[in-house]
C-alpha atoms as a PDB file:
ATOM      1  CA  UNK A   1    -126.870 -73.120   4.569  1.00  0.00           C
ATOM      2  CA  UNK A   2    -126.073 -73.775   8.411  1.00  0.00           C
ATOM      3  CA  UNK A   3    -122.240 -72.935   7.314  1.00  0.00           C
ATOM      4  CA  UNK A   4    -122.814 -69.893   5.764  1.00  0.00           C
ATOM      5  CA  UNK A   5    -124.791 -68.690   8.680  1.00  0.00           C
ATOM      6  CA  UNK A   6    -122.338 -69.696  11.091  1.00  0.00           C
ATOM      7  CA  UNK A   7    -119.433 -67.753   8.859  1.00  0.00           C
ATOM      8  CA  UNK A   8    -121.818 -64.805   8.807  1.00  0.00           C
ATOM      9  CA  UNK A   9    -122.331 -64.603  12.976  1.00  0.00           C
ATOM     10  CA  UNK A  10    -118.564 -65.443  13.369  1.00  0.00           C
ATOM     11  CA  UNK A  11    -117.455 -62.660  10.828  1.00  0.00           C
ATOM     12  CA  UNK A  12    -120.310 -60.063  12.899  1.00  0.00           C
ATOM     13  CA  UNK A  13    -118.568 -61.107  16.023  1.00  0.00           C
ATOM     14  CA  UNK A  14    -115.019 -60.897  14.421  1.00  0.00           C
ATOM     15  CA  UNK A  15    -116.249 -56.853  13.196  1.00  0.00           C
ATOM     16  CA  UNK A  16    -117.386 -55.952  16.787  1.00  0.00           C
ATOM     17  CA  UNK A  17    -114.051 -56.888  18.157  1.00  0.00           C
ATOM     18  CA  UNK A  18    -111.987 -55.454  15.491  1.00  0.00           C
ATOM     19  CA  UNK A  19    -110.692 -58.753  14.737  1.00  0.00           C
ATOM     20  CA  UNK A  20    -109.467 -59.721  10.775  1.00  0.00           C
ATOM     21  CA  UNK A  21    -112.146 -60.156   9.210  1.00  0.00           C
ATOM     22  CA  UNK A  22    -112.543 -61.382   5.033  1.00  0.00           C
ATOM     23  CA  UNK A  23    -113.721 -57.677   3.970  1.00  0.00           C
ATOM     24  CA  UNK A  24    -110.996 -56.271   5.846  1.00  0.00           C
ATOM     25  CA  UNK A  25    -108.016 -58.386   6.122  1.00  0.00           C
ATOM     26  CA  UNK A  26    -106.063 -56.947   3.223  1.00  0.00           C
ATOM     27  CA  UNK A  27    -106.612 -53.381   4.646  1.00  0.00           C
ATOM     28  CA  UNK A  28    -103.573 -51.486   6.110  1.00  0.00           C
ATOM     29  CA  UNK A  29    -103.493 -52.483   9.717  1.00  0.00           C
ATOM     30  CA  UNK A  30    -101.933 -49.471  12.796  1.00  0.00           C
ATOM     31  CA  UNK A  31     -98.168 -51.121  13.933  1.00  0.00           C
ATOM     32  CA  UNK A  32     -98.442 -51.107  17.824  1.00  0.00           C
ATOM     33  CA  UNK A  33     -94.966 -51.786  19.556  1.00  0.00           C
ATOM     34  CA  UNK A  34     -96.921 -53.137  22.703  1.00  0.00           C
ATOM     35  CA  UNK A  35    -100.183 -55.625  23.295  1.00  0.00           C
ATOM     36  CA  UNK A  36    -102.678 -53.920  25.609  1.00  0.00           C
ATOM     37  CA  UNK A  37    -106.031 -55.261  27.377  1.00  0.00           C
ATOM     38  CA  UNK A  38    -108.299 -55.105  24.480  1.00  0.00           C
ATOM     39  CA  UNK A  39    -105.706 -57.159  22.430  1.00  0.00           C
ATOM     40  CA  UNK A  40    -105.737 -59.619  25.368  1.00  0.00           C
ATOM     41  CA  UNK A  41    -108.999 -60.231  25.276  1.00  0.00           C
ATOM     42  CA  UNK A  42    -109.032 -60.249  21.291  1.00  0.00           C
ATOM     43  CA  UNK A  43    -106.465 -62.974  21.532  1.00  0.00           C
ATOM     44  CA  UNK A  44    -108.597 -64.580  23.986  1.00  0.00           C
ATOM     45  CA  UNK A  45    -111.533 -64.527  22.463  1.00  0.00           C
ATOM     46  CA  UNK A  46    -110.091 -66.219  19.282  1.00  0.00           C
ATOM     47  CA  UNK A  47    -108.499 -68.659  21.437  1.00  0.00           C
ATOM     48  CA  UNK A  48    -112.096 -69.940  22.879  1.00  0.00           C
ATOM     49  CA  UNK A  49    -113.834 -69.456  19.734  1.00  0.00           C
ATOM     50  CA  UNK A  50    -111.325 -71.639  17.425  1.00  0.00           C
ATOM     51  CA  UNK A  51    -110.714 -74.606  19.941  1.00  0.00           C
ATOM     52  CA  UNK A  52    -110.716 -77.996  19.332  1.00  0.00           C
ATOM     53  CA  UNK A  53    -114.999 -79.065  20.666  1.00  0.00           C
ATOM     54  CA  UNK A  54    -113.128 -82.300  21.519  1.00  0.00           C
ATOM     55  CA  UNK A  55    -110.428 -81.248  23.925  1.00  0.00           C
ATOM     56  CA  UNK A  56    -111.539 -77.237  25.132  1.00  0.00           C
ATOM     57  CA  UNK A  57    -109.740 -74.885  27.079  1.00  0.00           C
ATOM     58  CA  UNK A  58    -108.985 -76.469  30.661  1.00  0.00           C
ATOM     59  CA  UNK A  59    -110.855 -74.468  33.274  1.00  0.00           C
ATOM     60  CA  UNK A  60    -107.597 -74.144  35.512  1.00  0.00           C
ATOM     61  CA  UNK A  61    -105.656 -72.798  31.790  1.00  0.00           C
ATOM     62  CA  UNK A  62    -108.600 -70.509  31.821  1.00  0.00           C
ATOM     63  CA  UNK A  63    -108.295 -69.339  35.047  1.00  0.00           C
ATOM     64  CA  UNK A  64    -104.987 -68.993  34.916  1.00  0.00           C
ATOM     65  CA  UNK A  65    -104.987 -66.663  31.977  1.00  0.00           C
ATOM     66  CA  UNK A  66    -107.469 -64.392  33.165  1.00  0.00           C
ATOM     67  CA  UNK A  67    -105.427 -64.055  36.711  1.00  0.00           C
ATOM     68  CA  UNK A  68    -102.074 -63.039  34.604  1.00  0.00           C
ATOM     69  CA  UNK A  69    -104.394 -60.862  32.946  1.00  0.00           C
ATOM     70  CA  UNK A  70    -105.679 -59.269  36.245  1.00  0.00           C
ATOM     71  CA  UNK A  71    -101.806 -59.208  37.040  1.00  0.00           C
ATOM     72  CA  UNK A  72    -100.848 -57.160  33.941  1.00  0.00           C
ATOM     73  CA  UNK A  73    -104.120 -54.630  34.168  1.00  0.00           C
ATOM     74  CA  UNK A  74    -102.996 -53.971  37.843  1.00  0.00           C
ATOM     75  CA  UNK A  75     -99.202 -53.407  37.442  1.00  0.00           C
ATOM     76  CA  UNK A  76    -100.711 -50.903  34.421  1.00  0.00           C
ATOM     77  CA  UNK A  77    -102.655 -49.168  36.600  1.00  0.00           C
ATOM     78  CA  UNK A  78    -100.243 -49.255  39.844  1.00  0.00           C
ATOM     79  CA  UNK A  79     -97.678 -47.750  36.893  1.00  0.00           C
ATOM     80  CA  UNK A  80    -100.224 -44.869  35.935  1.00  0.00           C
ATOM     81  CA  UNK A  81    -100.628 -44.016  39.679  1.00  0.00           C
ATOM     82  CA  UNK A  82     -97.104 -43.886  40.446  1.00  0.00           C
ATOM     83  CA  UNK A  83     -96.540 -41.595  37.643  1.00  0.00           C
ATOM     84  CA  UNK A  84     -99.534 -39.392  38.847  1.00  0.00           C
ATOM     85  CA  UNK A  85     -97.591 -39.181  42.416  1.00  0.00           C
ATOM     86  CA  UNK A  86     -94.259 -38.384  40.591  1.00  0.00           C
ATOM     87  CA  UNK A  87     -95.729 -35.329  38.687  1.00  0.00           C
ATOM     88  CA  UNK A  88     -97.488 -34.005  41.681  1.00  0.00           C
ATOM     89  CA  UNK A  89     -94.207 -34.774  44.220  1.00  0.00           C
ATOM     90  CA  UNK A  90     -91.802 -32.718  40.935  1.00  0.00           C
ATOM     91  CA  UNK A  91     -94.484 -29.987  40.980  1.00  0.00           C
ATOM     92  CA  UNK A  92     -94.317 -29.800  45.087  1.00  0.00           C
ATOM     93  CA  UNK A  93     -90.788 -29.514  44.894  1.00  0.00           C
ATOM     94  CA  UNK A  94     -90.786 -26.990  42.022  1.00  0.00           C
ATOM     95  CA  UNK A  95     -93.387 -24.627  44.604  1.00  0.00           C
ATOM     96  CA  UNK A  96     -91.057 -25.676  47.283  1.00  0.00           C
ATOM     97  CA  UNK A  97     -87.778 -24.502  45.533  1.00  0.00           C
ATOM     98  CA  UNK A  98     -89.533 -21.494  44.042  1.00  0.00           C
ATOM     99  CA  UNK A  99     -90.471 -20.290  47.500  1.00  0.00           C
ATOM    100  CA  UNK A 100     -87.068 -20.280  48.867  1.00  0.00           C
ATOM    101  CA  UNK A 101     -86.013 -17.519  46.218  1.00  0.00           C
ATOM    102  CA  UNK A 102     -85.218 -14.445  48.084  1.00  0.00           C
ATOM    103  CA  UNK A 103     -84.248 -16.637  51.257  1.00  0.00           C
ATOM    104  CA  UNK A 104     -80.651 -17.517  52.076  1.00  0.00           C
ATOM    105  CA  UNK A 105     -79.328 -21.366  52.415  1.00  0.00           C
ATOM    106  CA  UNK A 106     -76.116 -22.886  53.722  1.00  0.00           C
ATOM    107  CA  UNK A 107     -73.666 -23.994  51.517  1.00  0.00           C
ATOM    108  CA  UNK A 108     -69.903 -24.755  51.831  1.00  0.00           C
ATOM    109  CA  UNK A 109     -67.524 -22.350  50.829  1.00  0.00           C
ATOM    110  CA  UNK A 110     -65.613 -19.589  52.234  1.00  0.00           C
ATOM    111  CA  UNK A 111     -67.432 -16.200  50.513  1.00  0.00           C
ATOM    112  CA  UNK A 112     -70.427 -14.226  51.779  1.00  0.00           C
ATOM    113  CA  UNK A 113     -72.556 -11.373  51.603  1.00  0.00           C
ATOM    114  CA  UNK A 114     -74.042  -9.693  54.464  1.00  0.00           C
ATOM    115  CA  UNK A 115     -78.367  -9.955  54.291  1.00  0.00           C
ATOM    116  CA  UNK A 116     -80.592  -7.263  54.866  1.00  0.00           C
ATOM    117  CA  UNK A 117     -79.663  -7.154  58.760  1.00  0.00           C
ATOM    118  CA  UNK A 118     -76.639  -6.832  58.737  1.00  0.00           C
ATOM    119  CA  UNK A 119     -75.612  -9.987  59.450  1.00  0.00           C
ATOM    120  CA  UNK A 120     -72.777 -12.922  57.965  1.00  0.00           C
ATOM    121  CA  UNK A 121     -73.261 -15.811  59.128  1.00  0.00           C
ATOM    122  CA  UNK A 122     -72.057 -19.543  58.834  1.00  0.00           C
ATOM    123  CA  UNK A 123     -71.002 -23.039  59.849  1.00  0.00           C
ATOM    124  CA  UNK A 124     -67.307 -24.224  60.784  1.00  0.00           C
ATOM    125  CA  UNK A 125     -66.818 -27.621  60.352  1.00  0.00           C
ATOM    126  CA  UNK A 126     -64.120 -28.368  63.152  1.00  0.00           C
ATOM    127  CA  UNK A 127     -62.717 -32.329  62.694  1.00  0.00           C
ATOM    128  CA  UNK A 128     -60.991 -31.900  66.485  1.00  0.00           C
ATOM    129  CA  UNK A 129     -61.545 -29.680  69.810  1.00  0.00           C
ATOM    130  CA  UNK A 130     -60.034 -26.258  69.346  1.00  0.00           C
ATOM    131  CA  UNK A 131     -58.477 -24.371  71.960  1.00  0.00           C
ATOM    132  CA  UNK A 132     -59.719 -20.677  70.665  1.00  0.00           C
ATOM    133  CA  UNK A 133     -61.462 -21.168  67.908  1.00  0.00           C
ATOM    134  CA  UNK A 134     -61.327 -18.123  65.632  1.00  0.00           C
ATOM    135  CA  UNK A 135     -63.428 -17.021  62.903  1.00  0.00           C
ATOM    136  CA  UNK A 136     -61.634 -13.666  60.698  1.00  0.00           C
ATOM    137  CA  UNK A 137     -64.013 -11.680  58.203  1.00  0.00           C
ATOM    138  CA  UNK A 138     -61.389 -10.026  55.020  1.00  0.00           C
ATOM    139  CA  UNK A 139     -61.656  -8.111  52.508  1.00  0.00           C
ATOM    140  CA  UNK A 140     -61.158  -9.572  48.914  1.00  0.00           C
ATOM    141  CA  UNK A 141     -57.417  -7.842  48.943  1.00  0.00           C
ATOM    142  CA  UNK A 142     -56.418  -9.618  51.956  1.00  0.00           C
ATOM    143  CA  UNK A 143     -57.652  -6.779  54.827  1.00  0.00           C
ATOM    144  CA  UNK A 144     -58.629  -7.984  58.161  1.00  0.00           C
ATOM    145  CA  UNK A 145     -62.538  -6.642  58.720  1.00  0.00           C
ATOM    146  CA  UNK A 146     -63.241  -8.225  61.689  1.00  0.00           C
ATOM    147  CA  UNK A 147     -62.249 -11.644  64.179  1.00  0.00           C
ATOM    148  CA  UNK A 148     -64.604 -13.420  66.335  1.00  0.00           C
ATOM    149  CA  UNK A 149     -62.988 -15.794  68.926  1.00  0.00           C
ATOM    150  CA  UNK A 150     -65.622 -18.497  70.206  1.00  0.00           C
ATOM    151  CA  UNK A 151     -63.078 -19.478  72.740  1.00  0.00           C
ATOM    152  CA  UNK A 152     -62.868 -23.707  73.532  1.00  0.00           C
ATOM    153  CA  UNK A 153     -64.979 -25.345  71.201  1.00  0.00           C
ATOM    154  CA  UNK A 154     -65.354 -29.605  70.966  1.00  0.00           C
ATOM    155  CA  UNK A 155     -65.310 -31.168  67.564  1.00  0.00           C
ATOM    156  CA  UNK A 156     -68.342 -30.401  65.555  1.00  0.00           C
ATOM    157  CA  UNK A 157     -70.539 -27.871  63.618  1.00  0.00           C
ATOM    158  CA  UNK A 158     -69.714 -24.516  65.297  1.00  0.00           C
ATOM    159  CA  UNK A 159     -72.328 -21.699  64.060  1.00  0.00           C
ATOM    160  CA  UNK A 160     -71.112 -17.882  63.614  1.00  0.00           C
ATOM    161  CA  UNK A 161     -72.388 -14.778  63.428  1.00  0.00           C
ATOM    162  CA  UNK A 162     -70.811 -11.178  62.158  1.00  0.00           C
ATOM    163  CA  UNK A 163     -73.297  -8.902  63.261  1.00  0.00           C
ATOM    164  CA  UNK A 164     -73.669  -5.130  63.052  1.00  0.00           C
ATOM    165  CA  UNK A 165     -71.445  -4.577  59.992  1.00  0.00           C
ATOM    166  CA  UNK A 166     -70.955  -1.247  58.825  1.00  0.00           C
ATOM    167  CA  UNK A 167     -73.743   0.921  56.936  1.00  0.00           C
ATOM    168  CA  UNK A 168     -71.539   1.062  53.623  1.00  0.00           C
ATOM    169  CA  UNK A 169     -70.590  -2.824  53.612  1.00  0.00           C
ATOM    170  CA  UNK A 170     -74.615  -3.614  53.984  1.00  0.00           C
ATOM    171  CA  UNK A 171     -75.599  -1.467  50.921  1.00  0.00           C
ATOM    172  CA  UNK A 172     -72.962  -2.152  48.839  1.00  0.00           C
ATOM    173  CA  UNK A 173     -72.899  -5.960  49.996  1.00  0.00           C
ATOM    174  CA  UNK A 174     -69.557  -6.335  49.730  1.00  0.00           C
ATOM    175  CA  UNK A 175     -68.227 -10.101  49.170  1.00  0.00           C
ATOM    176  CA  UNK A 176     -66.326 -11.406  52.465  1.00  0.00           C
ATOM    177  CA  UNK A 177     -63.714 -13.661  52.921  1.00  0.00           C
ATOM    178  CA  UNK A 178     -64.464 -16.197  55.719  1.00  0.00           C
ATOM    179  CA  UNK A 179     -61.042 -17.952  57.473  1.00  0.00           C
ATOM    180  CA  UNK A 180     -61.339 -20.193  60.791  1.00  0.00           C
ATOM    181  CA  UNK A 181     -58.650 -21.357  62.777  1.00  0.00           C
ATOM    182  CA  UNK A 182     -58.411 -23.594  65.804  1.00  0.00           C
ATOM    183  CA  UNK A 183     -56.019 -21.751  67.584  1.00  0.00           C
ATOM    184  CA  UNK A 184     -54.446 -24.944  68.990  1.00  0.00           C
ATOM    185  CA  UNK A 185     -50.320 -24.037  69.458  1.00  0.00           C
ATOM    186  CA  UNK A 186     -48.537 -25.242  65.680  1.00  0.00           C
ATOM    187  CA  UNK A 187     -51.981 -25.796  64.127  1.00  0.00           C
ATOM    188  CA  UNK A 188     -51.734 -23.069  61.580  1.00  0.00           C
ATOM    189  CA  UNK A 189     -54.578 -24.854  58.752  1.00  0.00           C
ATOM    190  CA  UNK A 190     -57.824 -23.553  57.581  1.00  0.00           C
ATOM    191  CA  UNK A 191     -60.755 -25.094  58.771  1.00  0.00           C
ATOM    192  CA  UNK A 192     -63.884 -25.910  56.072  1.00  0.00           C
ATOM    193  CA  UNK A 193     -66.460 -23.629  56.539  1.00  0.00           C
ATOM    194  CA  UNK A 194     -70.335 -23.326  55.166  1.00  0.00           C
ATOM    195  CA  UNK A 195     -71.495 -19.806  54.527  1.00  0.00           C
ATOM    196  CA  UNK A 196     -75.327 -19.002  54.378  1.00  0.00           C
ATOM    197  CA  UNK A 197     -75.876 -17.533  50.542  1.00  0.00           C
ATOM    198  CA  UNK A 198     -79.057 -16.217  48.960  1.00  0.00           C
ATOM    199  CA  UNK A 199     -81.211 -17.887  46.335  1.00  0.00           C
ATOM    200  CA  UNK A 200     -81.280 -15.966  43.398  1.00  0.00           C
ATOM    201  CA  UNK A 201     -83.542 -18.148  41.114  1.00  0.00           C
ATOM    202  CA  UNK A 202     -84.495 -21.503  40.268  1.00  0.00           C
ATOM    203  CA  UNK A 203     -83.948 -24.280  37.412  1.00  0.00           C
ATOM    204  CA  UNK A 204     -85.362 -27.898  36.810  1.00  0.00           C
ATOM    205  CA  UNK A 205     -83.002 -30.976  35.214  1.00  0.00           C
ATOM    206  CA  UNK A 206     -84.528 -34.462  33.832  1.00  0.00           C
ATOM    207  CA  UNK A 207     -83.122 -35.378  37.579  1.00  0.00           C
ATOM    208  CA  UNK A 208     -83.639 -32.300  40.238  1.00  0.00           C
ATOM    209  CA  UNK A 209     -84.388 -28.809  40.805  1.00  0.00           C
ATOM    210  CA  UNK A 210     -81.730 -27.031  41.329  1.00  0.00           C
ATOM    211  CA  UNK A 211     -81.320 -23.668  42.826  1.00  0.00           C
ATOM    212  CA  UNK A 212     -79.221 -20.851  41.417  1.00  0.00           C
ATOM    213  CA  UNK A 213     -77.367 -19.515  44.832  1.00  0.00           C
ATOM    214  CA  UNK A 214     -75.298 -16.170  44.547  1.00  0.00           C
ATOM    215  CA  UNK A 215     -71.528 -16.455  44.060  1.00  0.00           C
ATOM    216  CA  UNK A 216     -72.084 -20.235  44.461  1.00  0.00           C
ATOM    217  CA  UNK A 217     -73.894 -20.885  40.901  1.00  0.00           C
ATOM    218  CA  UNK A 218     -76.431 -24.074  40.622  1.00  0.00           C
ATOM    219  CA  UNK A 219     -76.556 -26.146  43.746  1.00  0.00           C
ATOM    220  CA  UNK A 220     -79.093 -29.311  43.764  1.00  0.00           C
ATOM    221  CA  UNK A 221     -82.069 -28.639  45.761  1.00  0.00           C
ATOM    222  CA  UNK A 222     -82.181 -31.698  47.414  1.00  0.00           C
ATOM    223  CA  UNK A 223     -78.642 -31.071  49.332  1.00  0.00           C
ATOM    224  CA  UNK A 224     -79.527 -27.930  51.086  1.00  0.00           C
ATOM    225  CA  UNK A 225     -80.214 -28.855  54.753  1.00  0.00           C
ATOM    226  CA  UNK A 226     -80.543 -25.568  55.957  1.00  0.00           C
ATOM    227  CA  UNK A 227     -81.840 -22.449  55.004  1.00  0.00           C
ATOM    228  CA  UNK A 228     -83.059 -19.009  56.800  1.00  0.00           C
ATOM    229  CA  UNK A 229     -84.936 -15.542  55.642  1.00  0.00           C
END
């Protein structure tokens, strides 16, 4: 009688914690790829409740257990925050990106537009001093618009302005092509320039946001280092 009793309380506690029980242990059991908490402590449980009464569970094995337990619930959790912080970091950078649309950023190349001033500006990226350094503005067919000599100039990022184009250029914003020189005697060689662009629109990969710059395509987000109204 005492066994059958002691088969009925095991098989109640067995039902509480979902464990196989003899009404249920032919029924179709949910494949997990992946043991979680509650299967810890089912394992656990089983463990204490089907030891040998002559040689139990050491306490320090107990202890043990339950700290690599603690270990594995924290590193879940830590895991759930950190992806909490990653989707509110992508959707700061999404508001971020999204804001600069309309704005203009620097990027290298030798093309730009004038902005709603009037204005071209840019970046020369001179490798060695210059004795005259000399910025010229052309037209797409090879027509000099405009020079600016900045005179002496050390090695370095040089800024540049073109300001006060005419009326007809700033309406129709006409597409510039931007050459620099050093003006050093024999040096005849191009110099690498960055042009500010506008953002026309924004995109998102699996890796970055990327912004969608005019005449310059998709440029990654995280690379622009300057931008202005």
């Amino acid at each position: 009688m005492s066994d059958i009793s002691s088969n009925q309380s095991l098989n109640k506690i067995l039902n509480q914690l979902g464990i196989n029980s003899s009404k249920d242990k032919f029924a179709p059991k949910e494949m997990k790829d992946q043991l979680g908490q509650e299967d810890f402590l089912k394992l656990m449980t089983v463990q204490l409740q089907n030891q040998d009464p002559f040689a139990p569970v050491d306490n320090a094995d107990f202890i043990a257990q339950m700290a690599q337990f603690s270990t594995v619930t924290g590193i879940t959790q830590m895991g759930e925050t950190m992806k909490n912080v990653s989707n509110q970091l992508s959707e700061l950078r999404i508001a971020s990106a999204t804001q600069m649309m309309g704005h203009s950023v620097l990027v290298p190349g030798k093309f730009a537009r004038p902005n709603s001033e009037g204005t071209i500006s840019g970046v020369v990226d001179l490798p060695k001093t210059a004795s005259n350094l000399k910025i010229v503005f052309e037209s797409l067919d090879g027509e000099v618009l405009h020079q600016e000599n900045l005179g002496p100039q050390v090695a370095g990022l040089i800024g540049f302005d073109w300001k006060d184009l005419p009326e007809d250029m700033v309406k129709s914003k006409e597409r510039v092509l931007i050459r620099a020189f050093t003006g050093n005697d024999g040096d005849g060689n191009e110099l690498s320039t960055q042009v500010f662009a506008k953002v026309a629109g924004t995109s998102k990969t699996n890796d970055s946001l990327m912004l969608e710059v005019e005449d310059y395509g998709s440029i990654d987000a995280s690379k622009v280092v300057r931008f202005k109204n």
